[in-house]
N, C-alpha and C. Protein backbone atom coordinates (compact mmCIF):
# COMPACT_ATOMS: atom_id res chain seq x y z
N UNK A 1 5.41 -1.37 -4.97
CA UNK A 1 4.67 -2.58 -5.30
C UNK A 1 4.69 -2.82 -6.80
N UNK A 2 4.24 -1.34 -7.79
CA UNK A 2 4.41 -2.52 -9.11
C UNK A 2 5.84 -2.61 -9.54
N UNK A 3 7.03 -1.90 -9.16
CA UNK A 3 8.14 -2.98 -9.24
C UNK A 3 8.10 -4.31 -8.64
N UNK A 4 7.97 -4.47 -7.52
CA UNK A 4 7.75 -6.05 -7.28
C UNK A 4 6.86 -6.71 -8.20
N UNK A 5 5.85 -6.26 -8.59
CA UNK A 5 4.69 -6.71 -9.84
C UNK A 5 5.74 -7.16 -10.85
N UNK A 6 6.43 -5.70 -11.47
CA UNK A 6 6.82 -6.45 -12.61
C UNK A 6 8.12 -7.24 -12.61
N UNK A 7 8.87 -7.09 -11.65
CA UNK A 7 9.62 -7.76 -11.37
C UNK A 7 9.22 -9.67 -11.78
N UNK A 8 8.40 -9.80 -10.66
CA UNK A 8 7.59 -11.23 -11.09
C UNK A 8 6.62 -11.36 -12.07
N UNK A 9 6.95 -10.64 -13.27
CA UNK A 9 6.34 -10.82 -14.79
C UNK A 9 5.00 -10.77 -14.41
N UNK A 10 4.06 -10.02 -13.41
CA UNK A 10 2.75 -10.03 -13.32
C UNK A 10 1.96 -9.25 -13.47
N UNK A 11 2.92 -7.88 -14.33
CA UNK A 11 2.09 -6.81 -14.38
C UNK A 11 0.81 -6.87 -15.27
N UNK A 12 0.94 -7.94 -15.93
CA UNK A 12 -0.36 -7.95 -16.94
C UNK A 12 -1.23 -8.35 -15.88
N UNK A 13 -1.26 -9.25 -15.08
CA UNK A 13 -1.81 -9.76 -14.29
C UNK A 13 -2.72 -8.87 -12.93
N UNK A 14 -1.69 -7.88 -12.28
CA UNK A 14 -1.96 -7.63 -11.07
C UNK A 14 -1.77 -5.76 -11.63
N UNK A 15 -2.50 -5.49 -10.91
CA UNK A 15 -3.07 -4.23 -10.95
C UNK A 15 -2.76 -3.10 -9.68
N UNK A 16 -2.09 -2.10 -9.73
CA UNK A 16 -1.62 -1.78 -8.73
C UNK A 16 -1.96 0.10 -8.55
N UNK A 17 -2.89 0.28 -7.24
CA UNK A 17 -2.75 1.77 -6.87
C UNK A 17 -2.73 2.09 -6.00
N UNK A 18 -2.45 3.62 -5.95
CA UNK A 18 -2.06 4.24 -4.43
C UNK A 18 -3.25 5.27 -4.31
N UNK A 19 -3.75 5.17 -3.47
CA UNK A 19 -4.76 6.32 -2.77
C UNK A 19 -4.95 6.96 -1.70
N UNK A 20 -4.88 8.27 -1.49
CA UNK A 20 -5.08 8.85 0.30
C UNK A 20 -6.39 8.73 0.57
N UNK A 21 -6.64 8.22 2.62
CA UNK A 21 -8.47 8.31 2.82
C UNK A 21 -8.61 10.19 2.71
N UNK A 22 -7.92 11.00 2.62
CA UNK A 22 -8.02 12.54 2.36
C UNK A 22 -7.98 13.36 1.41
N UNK A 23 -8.55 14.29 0.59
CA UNK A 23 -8.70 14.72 -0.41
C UNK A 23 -7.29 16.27 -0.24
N UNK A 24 -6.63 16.40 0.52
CA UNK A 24 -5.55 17.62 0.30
C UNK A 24 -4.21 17.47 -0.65
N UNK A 25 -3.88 16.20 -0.68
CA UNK A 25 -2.74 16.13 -2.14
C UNK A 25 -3.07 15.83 -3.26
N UNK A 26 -4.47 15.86 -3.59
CA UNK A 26 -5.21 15.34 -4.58
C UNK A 26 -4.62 15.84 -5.85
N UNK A 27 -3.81 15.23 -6.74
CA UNK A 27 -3.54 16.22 -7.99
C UNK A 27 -2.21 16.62 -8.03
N UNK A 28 -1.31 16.12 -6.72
CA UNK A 28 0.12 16.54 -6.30
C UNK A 28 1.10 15.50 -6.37
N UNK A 29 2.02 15.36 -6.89
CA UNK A 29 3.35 14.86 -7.24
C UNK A 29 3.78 14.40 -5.49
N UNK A 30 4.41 12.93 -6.01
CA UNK A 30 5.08 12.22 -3.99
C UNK A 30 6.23 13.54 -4.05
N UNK A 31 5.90 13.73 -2.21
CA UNK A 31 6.87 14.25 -1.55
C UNK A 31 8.00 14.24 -2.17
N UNK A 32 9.11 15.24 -2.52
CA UNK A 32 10.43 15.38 -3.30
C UNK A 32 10.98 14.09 -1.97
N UNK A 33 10.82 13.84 -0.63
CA UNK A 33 11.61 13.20 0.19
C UNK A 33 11.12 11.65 -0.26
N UNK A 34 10.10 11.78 -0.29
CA UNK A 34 9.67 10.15 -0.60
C UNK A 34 10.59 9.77 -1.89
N UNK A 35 10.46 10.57 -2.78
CA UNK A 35 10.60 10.42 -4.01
C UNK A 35 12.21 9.97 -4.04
N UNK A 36 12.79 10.51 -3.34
CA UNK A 36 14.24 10.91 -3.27
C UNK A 36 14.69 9.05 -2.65
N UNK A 37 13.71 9.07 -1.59
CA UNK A 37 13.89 7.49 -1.11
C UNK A 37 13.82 6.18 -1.77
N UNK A 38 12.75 6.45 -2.49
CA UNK A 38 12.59 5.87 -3.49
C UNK A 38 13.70 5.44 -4.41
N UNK A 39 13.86 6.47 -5.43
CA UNK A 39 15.13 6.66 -6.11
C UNK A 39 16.44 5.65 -5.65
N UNK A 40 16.82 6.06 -4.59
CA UNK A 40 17.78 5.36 -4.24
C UNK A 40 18.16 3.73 -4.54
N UNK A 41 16.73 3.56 -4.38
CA UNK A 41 16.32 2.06 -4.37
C UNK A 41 15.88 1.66 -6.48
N UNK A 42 15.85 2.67 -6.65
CA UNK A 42 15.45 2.75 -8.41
C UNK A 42 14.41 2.18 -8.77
N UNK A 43 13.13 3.38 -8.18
CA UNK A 43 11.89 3.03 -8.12
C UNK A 43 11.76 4.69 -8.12
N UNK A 44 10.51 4.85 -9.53
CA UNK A 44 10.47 5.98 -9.51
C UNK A 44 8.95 6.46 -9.23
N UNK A 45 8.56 7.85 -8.15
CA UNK A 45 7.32 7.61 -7.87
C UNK A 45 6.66 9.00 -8.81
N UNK A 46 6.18 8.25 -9.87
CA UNK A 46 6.27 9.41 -11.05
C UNK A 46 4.69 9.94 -11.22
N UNK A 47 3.46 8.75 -10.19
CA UNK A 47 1.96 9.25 -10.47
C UNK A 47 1.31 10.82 -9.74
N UNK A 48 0.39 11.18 -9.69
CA UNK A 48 0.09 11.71 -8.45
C UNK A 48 -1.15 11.46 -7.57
N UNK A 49 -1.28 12.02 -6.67
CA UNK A 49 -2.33 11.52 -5.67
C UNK A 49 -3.78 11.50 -5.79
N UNK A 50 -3.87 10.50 -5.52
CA UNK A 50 -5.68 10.37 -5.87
C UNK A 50 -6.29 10.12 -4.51
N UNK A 51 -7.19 9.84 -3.92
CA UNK A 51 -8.64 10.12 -2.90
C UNK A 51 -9.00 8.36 -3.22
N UNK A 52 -8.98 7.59 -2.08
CA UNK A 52 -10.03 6.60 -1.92
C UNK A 52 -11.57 6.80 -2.43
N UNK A 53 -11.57 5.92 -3.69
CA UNK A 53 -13.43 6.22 -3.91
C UNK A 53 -14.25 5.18 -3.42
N UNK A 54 -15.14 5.14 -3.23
CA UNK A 54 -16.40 3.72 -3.10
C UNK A 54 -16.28 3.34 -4.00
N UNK A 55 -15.88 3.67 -5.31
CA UNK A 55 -15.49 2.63 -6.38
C UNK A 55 -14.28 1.41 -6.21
N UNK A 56 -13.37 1.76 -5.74
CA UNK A 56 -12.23 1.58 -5.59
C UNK A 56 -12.68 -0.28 -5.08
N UNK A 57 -13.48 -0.28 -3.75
CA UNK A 57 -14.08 -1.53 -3.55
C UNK A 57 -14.40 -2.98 -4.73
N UNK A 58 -14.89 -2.26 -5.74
CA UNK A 58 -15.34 -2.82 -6.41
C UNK A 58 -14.15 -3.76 -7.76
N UNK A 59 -13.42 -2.13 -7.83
CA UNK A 59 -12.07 -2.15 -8.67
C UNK A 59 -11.13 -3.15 -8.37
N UNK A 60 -11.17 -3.90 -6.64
CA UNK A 60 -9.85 -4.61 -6.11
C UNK A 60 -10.11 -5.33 -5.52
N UNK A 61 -9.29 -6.37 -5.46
CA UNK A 61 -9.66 -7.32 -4.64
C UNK A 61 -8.85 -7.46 -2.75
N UNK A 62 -7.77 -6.47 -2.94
CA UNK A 62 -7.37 -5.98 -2.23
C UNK A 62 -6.91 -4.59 -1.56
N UNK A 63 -7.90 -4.25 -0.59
CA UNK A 63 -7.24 -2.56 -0.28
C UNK A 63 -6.95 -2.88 1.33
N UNK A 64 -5.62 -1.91 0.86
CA UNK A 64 -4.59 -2.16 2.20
C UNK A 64 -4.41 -0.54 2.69
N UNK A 65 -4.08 -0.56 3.83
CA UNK A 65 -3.98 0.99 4.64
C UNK A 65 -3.18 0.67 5.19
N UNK A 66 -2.19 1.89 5.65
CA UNK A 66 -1.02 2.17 5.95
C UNK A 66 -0.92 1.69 7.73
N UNK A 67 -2.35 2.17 8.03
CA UNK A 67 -2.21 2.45 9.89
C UNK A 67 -3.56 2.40 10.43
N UNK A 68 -3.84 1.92 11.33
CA UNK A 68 -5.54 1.91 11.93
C UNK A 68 -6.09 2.92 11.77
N UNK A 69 -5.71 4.33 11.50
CA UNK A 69 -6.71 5.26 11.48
C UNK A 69 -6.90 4.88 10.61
N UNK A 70 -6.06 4.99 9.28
CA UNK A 70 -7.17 4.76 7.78
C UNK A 70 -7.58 4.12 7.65
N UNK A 71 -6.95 2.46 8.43
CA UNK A 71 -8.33 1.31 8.08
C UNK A 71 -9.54 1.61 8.36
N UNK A 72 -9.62 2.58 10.26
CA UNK A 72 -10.77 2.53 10.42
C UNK A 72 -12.09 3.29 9.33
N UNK A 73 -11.40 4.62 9.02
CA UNK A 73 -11.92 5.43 7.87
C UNK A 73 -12.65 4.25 6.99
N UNK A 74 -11.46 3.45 6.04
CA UNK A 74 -11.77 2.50 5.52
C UNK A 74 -12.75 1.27 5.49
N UNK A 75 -13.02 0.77 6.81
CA UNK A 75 -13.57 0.05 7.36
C UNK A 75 -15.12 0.83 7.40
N UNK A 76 -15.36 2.18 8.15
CA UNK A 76 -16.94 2.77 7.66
C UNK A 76 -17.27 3.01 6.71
N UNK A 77 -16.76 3.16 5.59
CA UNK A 77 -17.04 3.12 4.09
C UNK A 77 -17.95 1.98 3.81
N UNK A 78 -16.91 0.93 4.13
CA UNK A 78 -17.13 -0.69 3.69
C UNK A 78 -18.89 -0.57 3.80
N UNK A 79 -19.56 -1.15 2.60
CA UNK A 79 -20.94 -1.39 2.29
C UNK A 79 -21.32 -2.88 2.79
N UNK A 80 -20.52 -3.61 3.54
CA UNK A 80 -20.46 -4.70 3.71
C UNK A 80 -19.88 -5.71 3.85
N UNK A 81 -19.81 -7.26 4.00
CA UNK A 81 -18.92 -8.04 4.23
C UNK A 81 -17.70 -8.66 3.59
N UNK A 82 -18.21 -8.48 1.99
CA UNK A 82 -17.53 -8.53 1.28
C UNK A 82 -16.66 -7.64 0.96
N UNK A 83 -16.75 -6.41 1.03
CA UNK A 83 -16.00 -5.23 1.16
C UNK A 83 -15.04 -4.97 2.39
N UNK A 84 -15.35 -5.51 3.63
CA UNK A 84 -14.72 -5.63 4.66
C UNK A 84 -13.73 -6.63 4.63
N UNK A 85 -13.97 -7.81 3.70
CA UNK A 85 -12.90 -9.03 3.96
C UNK A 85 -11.47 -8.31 2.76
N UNK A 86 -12.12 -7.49 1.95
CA UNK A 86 -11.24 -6.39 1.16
C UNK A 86 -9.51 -5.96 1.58
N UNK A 87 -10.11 -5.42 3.55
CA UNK A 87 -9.45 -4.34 4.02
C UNK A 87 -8.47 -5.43 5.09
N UNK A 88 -7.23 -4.71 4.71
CA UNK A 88 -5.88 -5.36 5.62
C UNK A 88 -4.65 -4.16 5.94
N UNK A 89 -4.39 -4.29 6.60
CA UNK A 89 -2.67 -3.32 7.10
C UNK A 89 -1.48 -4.13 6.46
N UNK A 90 -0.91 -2.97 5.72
CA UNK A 90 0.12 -3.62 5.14
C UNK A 90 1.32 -4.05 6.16
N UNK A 91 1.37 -4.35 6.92
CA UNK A 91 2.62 -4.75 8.12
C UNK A 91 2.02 -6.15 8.14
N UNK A 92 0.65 -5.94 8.23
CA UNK A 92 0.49 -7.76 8.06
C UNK A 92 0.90 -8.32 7.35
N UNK A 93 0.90 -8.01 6.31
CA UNK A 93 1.49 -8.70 5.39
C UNK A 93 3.69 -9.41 5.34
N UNK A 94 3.97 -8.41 6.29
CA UNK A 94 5.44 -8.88 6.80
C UNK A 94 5.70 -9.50 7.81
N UNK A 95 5.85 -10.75 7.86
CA UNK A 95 6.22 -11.66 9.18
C UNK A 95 6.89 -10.99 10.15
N UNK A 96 8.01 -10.27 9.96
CA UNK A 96 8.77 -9.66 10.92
C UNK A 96 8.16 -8.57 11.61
N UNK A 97 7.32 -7.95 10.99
CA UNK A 97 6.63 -7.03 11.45
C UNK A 97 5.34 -7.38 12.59
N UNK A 98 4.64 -8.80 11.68
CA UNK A 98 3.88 -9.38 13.18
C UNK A 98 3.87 -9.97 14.53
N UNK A 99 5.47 -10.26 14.23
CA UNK A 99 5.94 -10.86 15.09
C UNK A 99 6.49 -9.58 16.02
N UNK A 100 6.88 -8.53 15.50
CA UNK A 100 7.00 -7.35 16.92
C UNK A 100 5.66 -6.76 16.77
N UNK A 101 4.11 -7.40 16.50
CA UNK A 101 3.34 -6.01 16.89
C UNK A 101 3.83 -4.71 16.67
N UNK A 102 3.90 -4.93 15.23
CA UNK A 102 3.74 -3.74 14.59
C UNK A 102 3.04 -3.25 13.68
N UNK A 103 1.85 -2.70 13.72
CA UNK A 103 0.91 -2.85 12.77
C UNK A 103 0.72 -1.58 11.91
N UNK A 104 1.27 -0.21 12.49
CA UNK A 104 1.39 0.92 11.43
C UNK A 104 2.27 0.88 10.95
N UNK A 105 2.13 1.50 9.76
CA UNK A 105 3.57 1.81 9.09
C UNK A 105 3.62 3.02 9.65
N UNK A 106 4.77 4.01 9.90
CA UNK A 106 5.21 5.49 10.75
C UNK A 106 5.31 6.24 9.42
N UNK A 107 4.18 7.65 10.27
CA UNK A 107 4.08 8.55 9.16
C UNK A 107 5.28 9.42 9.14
N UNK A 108 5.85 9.31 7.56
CA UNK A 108 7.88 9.82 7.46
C UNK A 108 7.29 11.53 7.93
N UNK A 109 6.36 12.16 7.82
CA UNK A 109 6.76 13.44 7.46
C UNK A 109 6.91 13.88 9.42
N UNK A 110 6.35 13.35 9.75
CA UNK A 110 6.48 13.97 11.49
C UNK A 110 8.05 13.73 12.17
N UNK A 111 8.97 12.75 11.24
CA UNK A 111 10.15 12.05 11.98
C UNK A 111 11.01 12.06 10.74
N UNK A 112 10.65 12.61 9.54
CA UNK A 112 11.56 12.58 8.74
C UNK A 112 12.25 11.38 8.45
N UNK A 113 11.63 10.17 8.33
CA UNK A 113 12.37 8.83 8.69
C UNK A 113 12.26 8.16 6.71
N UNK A 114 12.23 8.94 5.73
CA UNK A 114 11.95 8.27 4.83
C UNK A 114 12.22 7.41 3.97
N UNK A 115 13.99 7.20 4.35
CA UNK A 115 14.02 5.82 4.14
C UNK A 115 13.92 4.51 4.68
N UNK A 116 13.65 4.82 6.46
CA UNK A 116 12.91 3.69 6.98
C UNK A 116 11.52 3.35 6.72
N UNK A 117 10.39 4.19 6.49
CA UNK A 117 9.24 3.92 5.71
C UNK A 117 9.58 3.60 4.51
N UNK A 118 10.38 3.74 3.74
CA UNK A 118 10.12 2.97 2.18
C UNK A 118 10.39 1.68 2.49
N UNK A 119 11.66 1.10 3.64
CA UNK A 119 11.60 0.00 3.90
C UNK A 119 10.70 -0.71 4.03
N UNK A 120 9.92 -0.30 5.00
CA UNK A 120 8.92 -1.36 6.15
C UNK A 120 7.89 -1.39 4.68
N UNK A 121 7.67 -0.50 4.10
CA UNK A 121 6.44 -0.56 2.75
C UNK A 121 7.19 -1.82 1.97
N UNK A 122 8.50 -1.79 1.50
CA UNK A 122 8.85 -2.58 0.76
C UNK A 122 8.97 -4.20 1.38
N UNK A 123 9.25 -4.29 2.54
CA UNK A 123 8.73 -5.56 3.30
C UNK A 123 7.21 -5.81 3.35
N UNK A 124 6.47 -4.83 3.40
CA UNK A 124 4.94 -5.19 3.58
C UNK A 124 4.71 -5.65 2.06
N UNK A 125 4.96 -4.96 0.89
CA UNK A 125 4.72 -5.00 -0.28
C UNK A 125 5.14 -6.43 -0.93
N UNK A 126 6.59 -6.95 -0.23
CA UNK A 126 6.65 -8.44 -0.86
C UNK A 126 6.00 -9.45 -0.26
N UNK A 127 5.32 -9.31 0.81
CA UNK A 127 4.58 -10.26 1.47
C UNK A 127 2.86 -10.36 1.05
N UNK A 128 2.87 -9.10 0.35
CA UNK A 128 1.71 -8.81 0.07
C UNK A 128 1.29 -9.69 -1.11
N UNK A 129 2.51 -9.20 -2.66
CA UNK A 129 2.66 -9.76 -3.50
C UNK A 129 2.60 -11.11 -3.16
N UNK A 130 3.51 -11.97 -2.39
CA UNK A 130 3.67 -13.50 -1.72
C UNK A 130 1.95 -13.81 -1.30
N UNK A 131 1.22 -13.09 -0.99
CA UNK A 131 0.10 -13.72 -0.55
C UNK A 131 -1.07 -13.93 -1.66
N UNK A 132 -0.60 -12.57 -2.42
CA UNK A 132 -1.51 -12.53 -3.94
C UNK A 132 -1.30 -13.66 -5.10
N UNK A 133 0.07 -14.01 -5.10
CA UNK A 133 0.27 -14.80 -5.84
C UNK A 133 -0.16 -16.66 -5.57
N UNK A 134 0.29 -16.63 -4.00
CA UNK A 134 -0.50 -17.83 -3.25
C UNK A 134 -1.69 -18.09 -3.67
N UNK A 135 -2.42 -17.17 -3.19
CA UNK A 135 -4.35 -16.98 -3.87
C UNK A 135 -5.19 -17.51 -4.50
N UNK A 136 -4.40 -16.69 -5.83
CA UNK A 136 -4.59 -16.61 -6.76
C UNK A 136 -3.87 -17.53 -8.09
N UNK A 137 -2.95 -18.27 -7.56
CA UNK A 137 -1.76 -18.95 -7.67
C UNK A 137 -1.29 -18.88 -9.43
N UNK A 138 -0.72 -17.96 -9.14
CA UNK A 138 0.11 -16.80 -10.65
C UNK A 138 1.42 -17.50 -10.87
N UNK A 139 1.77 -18.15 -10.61
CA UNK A 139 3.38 -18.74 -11.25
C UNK A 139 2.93 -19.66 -12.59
């Protein structure tokens, strides 16, 4: 995502992070496989992992989850309505993806699939961007 950010000159603009709803990679460098997927595409995933906070709500105007479990996680957090209109699945955000009912993204490490998950992220991610910029209307 913030390549697509800066790609469309919006990094001053748009603000971009990654967080697990689980505290076990907390402090740990992306998967050498993610990373590797990544790469390919020349996108480097150089942060490390941080923990969803109740701050985080406040911090964004958008938080997106990978797959219904974490929304749901996500979703009992939520302090409220405004916090709830917050929370979306990033597949929504890709036409092609709603159109087959597909609403998780597939976790790479059980199927080893990691350059088809960087895909489907990178389709969710420009639709995402496409909807932020709509919005908010950044051109």
């Amino acid at each position: 995502m913030n390549r697509l950010v800066a790609e469309a000159g919006l990094s001053d603009r748009i603000q971009v992070e990654s967080a697990g709803t689980g505290s076990y990679h907390v402090g740990e460098p992306a998967d050498r496989r993610s990373a590797a997927a990544a790469r390919k595409r020349g996108v480097e995933l150089d942060g490390s992992a941080k923990q969803f906070s109740l701050d985080d709500f406040a911090r964004f105007n958008y938080i997106v989850a990978m797959d219904k479990r974490n929304y749901g996680f996500l979703k009992r957090l939520a302090r409220g309505s405004t916090e709830l209109t917050k929370l979306s699945l990033l597949r929504s955000f890709d036409p092609a993806s709603v159109a087959q009912q597909q609403e998780d993204v597939p976790d790479p490490y059980f199927e080893d699939n990691f350059d088809a998950v960087f895909d489907i992220c990178q389709a969710g991610c420009t639709g995402l961007l496409a909807a932020i910029v709509q919005q908010y209307q950044l051109r």
